[in-house]
Protein backbone atom coordinates (compact mmCIF):
# COMPACT_ATOMS: atom_id res chain seq x y z
CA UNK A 1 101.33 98.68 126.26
CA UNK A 2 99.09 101.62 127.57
CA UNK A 3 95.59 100.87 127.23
CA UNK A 4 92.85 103.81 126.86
CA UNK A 5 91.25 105.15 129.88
CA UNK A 6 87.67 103.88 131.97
CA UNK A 7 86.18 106.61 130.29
CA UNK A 8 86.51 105.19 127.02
CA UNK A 9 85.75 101.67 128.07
CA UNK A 10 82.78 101.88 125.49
CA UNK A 11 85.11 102.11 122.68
CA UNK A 12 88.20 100.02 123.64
CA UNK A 13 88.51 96.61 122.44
CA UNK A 14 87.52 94.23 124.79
CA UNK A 15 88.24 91.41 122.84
CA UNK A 16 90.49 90.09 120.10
CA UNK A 17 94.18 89.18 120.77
CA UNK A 18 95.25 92.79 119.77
CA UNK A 19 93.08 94.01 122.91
CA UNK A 20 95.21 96.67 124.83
CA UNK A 21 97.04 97.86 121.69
CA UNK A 22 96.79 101.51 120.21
CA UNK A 23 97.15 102.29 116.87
CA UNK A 24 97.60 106.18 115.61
CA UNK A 25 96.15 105.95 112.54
CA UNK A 26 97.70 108.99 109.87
CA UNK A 27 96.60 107.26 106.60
CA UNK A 28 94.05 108.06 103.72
CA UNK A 29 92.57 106.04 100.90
CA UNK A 30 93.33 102.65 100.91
CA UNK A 31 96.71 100.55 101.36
CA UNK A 32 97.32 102.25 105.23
CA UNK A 33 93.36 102.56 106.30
CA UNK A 34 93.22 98.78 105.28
CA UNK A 35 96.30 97.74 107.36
CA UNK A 36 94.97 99.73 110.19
CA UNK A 37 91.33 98.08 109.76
CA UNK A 38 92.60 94.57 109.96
CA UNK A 39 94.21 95.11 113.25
CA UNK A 40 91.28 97.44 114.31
CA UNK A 41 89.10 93.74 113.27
CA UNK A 42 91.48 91.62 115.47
CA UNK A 43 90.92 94.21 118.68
CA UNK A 44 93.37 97.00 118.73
CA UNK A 45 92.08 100.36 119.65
CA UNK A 46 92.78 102.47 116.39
CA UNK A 47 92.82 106.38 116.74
CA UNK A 48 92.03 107.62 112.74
CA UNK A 49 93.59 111.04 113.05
CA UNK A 50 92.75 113.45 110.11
CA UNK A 51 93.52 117.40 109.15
CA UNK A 52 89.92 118.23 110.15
CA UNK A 53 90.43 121.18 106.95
CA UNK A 54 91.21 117.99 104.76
CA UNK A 55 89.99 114.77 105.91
CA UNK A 56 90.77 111.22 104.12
CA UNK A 57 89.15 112.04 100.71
CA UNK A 58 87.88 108.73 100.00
CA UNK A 59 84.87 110.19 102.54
CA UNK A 60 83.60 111.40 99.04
CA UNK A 61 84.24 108.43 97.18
CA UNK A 62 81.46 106.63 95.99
CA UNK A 63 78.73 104.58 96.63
CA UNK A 64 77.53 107.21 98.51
CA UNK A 65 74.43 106.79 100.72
CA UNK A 66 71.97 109.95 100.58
CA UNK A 67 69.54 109.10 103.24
CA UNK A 68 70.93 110.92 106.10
CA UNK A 69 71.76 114.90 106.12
CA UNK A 70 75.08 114.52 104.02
CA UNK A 71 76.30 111.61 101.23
CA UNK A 72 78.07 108.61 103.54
CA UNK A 73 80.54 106.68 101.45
CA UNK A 74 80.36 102.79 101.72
CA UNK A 75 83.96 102.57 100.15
CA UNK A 76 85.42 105.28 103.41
CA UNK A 77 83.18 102.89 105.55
CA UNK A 78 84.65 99.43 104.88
CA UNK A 79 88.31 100.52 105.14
CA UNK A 80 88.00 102.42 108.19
CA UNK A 81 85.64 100.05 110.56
CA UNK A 82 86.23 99.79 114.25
CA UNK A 83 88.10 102.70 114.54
CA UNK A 84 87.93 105.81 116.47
CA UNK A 85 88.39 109.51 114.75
CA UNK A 86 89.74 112.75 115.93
CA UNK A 87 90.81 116.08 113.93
CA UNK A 88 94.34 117.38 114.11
CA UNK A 89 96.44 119.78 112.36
CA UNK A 90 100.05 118.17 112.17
CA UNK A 91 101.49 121.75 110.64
CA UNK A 92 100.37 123.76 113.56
CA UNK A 93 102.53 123.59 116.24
CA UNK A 94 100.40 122.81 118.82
CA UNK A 95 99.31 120.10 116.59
CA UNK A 96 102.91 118.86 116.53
CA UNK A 97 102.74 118.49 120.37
CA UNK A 98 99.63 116.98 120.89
CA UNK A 99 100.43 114.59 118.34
CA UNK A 100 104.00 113.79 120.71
CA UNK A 101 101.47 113.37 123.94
CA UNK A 102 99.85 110.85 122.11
CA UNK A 103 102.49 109.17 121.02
CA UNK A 104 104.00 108.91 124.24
CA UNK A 105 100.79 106.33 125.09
CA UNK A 106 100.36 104.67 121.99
CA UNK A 107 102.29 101.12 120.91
CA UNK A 108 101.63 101.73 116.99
CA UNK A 109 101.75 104.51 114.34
CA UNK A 110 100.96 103.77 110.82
CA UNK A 111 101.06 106.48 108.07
CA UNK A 112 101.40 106.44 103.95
CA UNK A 113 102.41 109.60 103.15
CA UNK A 114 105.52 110.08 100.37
CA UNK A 115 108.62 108.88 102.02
CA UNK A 116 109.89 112.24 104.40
CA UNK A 117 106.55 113.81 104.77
CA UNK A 118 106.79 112.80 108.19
CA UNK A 119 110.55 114.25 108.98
CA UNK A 120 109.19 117.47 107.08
CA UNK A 121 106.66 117.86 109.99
CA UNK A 122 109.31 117.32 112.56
CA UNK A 123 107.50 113.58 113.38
CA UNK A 124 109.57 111.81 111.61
CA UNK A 125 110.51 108.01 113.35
CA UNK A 126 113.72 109.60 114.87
CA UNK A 127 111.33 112.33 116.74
CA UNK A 128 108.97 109.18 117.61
CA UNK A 129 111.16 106.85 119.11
CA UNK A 130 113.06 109.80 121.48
CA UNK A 131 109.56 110.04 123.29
CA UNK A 132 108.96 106.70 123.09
CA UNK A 133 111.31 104.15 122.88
CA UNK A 134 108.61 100.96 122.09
CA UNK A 135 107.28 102.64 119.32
CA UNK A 136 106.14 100.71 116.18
CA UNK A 137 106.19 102.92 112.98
CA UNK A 138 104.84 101.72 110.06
CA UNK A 139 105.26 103.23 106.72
CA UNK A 140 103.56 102.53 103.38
CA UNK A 141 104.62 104.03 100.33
CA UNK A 142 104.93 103.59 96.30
CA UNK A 143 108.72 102.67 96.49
CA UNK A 144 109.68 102.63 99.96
CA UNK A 145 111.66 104.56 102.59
CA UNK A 146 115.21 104.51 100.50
CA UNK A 147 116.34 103.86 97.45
CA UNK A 148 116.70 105.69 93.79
CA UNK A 149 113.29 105.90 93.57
CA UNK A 150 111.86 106.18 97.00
CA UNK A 151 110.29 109.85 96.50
CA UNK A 152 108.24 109.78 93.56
CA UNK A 153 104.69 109.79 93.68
CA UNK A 154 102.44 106.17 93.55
CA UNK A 155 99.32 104.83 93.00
CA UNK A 156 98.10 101.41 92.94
CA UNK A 157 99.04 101.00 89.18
CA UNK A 158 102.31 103.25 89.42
CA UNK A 159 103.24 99.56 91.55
CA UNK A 160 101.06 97.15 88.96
CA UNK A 161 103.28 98.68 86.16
CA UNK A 162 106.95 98.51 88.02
CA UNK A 163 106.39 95.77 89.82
CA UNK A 164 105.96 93.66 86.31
CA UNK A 165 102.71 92.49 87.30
CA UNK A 166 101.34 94.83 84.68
CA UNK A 167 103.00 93.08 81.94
CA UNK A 168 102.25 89.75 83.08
CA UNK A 169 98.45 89.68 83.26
CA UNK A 170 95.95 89.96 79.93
CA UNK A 171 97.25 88.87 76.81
CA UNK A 172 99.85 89.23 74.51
CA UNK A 173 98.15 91.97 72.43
CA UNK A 174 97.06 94.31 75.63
CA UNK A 175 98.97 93.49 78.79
CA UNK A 176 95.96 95.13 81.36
CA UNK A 177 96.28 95.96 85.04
CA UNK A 178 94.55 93.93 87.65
CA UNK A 179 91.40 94.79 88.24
CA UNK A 180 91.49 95.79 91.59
CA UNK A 181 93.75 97.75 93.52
CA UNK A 182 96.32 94.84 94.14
CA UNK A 183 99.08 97.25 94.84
CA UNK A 184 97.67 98.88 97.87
CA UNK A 185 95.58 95.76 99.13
CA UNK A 186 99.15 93.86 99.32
CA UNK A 187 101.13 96.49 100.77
CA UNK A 188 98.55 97.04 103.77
CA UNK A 189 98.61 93.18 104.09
CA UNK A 190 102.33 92.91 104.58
CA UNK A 191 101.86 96.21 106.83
CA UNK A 192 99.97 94.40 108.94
CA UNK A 193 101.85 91.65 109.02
CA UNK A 194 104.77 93.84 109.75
CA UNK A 195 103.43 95.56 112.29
CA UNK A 196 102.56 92.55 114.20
CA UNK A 197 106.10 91.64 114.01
CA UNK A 198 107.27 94.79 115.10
CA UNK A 199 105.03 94.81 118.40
CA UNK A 200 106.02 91.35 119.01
CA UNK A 201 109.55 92.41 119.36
CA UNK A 202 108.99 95.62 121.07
CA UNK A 203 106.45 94.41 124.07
CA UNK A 204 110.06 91.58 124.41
CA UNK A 205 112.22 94.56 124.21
CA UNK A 206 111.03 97.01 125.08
CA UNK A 207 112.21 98.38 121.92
CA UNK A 208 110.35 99.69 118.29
CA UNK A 209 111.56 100.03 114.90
CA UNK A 210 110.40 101.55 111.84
CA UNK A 211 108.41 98.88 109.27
CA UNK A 212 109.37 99.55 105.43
CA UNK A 213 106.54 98.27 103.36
CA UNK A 214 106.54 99.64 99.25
CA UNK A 215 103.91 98.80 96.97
CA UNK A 216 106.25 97.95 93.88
CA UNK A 217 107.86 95.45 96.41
CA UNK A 218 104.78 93.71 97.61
CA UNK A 219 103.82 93.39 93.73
CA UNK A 220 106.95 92.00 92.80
CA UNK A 221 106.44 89.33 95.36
CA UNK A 222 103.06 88.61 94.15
CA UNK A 223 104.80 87.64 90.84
CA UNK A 224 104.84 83.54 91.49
CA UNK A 225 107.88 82.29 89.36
CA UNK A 226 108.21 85.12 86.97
CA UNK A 227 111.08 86.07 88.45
CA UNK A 228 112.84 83.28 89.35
CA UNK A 229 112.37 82.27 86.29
CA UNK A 230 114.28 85.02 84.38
CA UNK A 231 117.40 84.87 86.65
CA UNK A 232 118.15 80.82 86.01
CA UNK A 233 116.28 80.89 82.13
CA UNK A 234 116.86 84.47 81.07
CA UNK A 235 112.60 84.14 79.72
CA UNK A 236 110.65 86.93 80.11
CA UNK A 237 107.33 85.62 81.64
CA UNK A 238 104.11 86.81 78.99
CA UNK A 239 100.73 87.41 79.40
CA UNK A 240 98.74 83.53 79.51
CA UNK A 241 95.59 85.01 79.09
CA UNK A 242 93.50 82.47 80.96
CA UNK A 243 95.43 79.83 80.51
CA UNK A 244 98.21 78.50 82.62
CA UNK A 245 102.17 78.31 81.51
CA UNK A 246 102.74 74.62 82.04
CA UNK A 247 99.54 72.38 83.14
CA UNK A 248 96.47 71.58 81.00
CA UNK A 249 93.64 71.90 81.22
CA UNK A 250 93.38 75.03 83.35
CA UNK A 251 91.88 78.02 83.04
CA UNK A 252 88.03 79.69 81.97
CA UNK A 253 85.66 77.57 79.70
CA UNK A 254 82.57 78.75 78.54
CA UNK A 255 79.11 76.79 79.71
CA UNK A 256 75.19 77.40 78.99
CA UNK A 257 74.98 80.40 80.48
CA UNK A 258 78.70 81.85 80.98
CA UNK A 259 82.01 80.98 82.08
CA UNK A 260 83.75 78.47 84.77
CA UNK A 261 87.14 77.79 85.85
CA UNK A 262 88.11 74.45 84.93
CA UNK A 263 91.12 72.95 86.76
CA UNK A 264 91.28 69.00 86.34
CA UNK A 265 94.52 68.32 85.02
CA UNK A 266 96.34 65.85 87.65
CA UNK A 267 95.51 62.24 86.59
CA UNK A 268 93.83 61.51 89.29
CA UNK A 269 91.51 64.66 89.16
CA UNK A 270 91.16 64.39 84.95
CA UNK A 271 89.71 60.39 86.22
CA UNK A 272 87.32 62.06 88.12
CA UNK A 273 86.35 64.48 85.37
CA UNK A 274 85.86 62.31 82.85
CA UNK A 275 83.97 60.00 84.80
CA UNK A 276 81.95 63.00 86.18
CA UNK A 277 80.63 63.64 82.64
CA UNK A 278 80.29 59.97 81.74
CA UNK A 279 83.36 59.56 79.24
CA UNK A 280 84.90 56.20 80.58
CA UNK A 281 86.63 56.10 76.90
CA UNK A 282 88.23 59.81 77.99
CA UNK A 283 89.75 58.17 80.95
CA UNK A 284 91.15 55.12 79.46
CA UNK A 285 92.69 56.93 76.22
CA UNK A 286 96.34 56.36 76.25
CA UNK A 287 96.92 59.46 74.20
CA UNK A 288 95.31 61.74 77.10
CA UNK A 289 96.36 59.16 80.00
CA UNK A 290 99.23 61.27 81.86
CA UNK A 291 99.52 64.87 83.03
CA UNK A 292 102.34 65.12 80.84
CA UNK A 293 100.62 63.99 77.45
CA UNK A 294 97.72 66.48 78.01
CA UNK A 295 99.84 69.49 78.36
CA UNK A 296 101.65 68.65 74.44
CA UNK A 297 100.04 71.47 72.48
CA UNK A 298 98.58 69.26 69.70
CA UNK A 299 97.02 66.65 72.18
CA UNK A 300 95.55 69.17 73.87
CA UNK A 301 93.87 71.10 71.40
CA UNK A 302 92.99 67.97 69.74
CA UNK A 303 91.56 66.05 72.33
CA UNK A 304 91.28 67.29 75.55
CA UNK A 305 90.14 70.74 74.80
CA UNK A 306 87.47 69.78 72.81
CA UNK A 307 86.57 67.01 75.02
CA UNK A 308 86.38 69.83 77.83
CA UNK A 309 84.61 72.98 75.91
CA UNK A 310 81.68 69.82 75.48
CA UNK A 311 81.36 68.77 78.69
CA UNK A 312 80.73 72.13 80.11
CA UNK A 313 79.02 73.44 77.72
CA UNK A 314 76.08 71.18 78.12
CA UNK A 315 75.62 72.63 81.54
CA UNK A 316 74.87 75.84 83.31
CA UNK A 317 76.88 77.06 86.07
CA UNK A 318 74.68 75.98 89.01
CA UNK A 319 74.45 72.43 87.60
CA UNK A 320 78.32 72.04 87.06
CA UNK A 321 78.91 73.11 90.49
CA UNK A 322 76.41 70.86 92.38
CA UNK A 323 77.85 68.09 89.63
CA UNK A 324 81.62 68.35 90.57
CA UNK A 325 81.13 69.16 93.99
CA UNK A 326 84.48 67.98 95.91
CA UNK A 327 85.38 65.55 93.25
CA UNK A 328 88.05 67.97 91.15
CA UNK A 329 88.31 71.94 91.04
CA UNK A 330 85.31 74.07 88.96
CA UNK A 331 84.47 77.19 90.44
CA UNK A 332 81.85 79.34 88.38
CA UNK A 333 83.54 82.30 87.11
CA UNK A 334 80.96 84.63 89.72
CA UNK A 335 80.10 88.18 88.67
CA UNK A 336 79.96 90.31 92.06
CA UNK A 337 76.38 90.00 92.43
CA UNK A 338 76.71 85.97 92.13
CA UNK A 339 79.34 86.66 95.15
CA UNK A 340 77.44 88.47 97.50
CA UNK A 341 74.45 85.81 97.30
CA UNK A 342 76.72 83.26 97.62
CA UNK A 343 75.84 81.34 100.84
CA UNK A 344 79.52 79.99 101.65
CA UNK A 345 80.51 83.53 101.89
CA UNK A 346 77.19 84.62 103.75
CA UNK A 347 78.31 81.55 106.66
CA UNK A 348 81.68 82.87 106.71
CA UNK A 349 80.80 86.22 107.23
CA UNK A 350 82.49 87.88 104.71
CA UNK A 351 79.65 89.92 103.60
CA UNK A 352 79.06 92.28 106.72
CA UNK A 353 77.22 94.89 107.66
CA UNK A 354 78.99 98.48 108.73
CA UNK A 355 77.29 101.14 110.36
CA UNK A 356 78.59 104.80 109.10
CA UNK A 357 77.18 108.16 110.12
CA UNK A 358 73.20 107.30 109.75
CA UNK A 359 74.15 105.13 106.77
CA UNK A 360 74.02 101.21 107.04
CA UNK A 361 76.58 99.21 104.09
CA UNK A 362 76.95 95.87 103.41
CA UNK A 363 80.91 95.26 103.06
CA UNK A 364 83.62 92.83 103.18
CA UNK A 365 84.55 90.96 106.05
CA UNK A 366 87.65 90.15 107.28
CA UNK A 367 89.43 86.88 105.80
CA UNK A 368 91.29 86.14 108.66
CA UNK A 369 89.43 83.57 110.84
CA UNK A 370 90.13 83.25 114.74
CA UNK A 371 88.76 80.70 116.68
CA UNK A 372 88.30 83.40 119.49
CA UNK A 373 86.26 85.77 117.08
CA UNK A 374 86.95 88.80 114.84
CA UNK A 375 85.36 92.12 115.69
CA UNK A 376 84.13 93.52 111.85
CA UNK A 377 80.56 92.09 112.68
CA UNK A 378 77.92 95.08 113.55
CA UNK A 379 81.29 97.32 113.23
CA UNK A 380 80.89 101.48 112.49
CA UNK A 381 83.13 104.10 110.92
CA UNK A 382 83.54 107.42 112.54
CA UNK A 383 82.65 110.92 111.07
CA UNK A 384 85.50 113.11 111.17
CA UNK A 385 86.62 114.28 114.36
CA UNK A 386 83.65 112.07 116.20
CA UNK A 387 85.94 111.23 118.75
CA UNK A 388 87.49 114.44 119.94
CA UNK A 389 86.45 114.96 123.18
CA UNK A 390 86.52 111.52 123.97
CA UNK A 391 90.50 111.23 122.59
CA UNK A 392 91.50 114.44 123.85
CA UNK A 393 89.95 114.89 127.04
CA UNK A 394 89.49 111.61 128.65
CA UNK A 395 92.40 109.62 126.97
CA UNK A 396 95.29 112.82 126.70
CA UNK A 397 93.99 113.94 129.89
CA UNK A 398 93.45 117.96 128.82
CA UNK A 399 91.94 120.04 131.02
CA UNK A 400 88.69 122.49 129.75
CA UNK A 401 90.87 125.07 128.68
CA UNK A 402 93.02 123.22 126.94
CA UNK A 403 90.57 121.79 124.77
CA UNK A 404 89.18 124.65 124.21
CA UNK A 405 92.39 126.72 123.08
CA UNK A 406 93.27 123.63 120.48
CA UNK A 407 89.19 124.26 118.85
CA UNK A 408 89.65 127.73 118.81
CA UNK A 409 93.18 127.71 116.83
CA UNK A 410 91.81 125.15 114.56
CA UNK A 411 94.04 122.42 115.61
CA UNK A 412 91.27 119.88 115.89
């Protein structure tokens, strides 16, 4: 692995168990800057390299802090933490052969362009691995790198509807998308997970490959038994609204002052419920006394359901959850507000804050927990091109001139 130079000993990780690894960073919006952020979180040095005439656009995206000379976005800032930025122009030649020098010193390039963007440039991973052998390419796309469909355009939905996650979640009457971008925040997390596996082989070998990761494939596998379930039963899995296809009770009950998530149906969980809310009778009923006999659609919306909806609806949310506590699953159903006050989180630093250009957010943190430490606490994002000097000069080694002649052609 080639680390970055003393000079930029400021910068570089020095910590994490990715220390010593460099990333080339060629993605925008979401699925590729999040892959690249959660290795950037576990120490890698990540290079975010941008057309400096057309940076990542989610720089505009909103919220948008106003209190420094120009709008800072908190939504560019918590996918592109911890990294470095410089400006380059991969259509100009000279762009073409920087981009080849720093290749040459980096372990890792991730990118999410349409599949042959790259190979239209002359970079494709052909190009990459002739100058160096080790390298780790990592692609994100809609549909993937081959295939009938690999070159048509993708969002995060284009992969919610194909992927048959789309038709799986809401209810019967209005299938709805996720709401969140589930397609890209999957793909980046089997990126990363990709990557990882890539390195491993290529700091054994000596030798890189090219990681294939396509949104409507990381939805599909996000599709639990649905599929499965087709090829042995030939049933097409439905919309269960909030309910769940083959245990009860599970799934959202309303309470005093909203909604909680109500999952006691083993018997030995349902025991605890019932004695939790002080219905011994409940627990002893030989009509409701087995997983099995809750689940029969008359028994439960005969007894149990009614037995549940007034239980909890005696209670507000706060009291059910200090009432349950470890005894059987109820989570409040938490609006976002609820989530960022909630202390659990708080300890387990998944609220953090990011530094970004004069702006200060408060933003996710990183879910994966090391016992050595993650690096997303007091983290910044870089303005475009902030590193340039630093990148070009110190790490690539150009002289003055050099430099210079790659500003004045509006390369960087």
């Amino acid at each position: 692995m080639n680390s970055l130079t003393d000079a930029l000993a400021s910068f570089a990780r020095t910590a994490g168990p990715l220390k010593g690894v460099t990333i080339l960073d060629l993605t925008r919006v979401v699925a590729g800057p999040y892959c690249a952020m959660l290795l950037a979180d576990m120490g890698a040095t990540v290079i975010k390299i941008e057309n400096p005439a057309d940076p990542d656009l989610t720089r505009e995206f909103p919220p948008l802090n106003r209190n420094s000379d120009e709008p800072v976005s908190g939504f560019f800032a918590q996918f592109n933490r911890n990294k470095m930025a410089v400006g380059l122009d991969l259509k100009k030649a000279e762009g073409k052969a920087t981009f080849l020098d720093m290749v040459r010193k980096a372990d890792i390039v991730i990118e999410n362009f349409r599949p042959g963007t790259m190979a239209k440039l002359g970079l494709g991973y052909e190009v990459l691995r002739e100058v160096n052998p080790a390298i780790v390419f990592t692609a994100i796309s809609g549909f993937g790198q081959y295939g009938p469909n690999s070159l048509r355009p993708a969002f995060d939905s284009s992969a919610q509807a194909s992927g048959g996650l789309w038709s799986m979640n809401g209810t019967l009457e209005e299938p709805m998308r996720v709401g969140t971008v589930l397609g890209d925040l999957s793909a980046a997390l089997y990126a990363a997970i990709g990557t990882l596996g890539a390195l491993r082989e290529a700091e054994r070998t000596g030798q890189g490959q090219l990681v294939d990761v396509s949104q409507q494939d990381s939805i599909v596998s996000l599709t639990e038994n649905a599929l499965v379930t087709y090829t042995e039963t030939g049933k097409v899995t439905v919309p269960e609204g909030n309910g769940h296809p083959f245990v009860r009770p599970y799934g959202r009950y309303a309470c005093k002052d909203g909604y909680v998530f109500f999952g006691a149906y083993t018997d030995k969980f349902w025991r605890e419920a019932c004695l939790t809310f002080g219905d011994e009778a409940m627990a002893s009923d030989p009509e409701v006394d087995s997983m099995a006999k809750r689940f029969e659609t008359d028994v439960y919306l005969r007894k149990v359901k009614p037995a549940v909806e007034r239980w909890l609806g005696a209670h507000t949310k706060a009291e059910l959850e200090a009432m349950t506590g470890d005894r059987f699953p109820l989570s409040p159903i938490k609006s976002i507000d609820e989530v960022v006050a909630d202390p659990h989180l708080r300890e387990r630093d998944m609220v953090v804050p990011v530094d970004c250009q004069g702006a200060r957010f408060e933003v996710f943190g990183n879910p994966i927990k090391l016992s050595g430490g993650t690096l997303e606490r007091g983290a910044s994002a870089p303005a475009v091109g902030q590193h340039n000097a630093s990148i070009y000069r110190q790490w690539l080694g150009l002289d003055e001139d050099e430099y210079a002649e790659l500003v004045r052609l509006g390369v960087i």
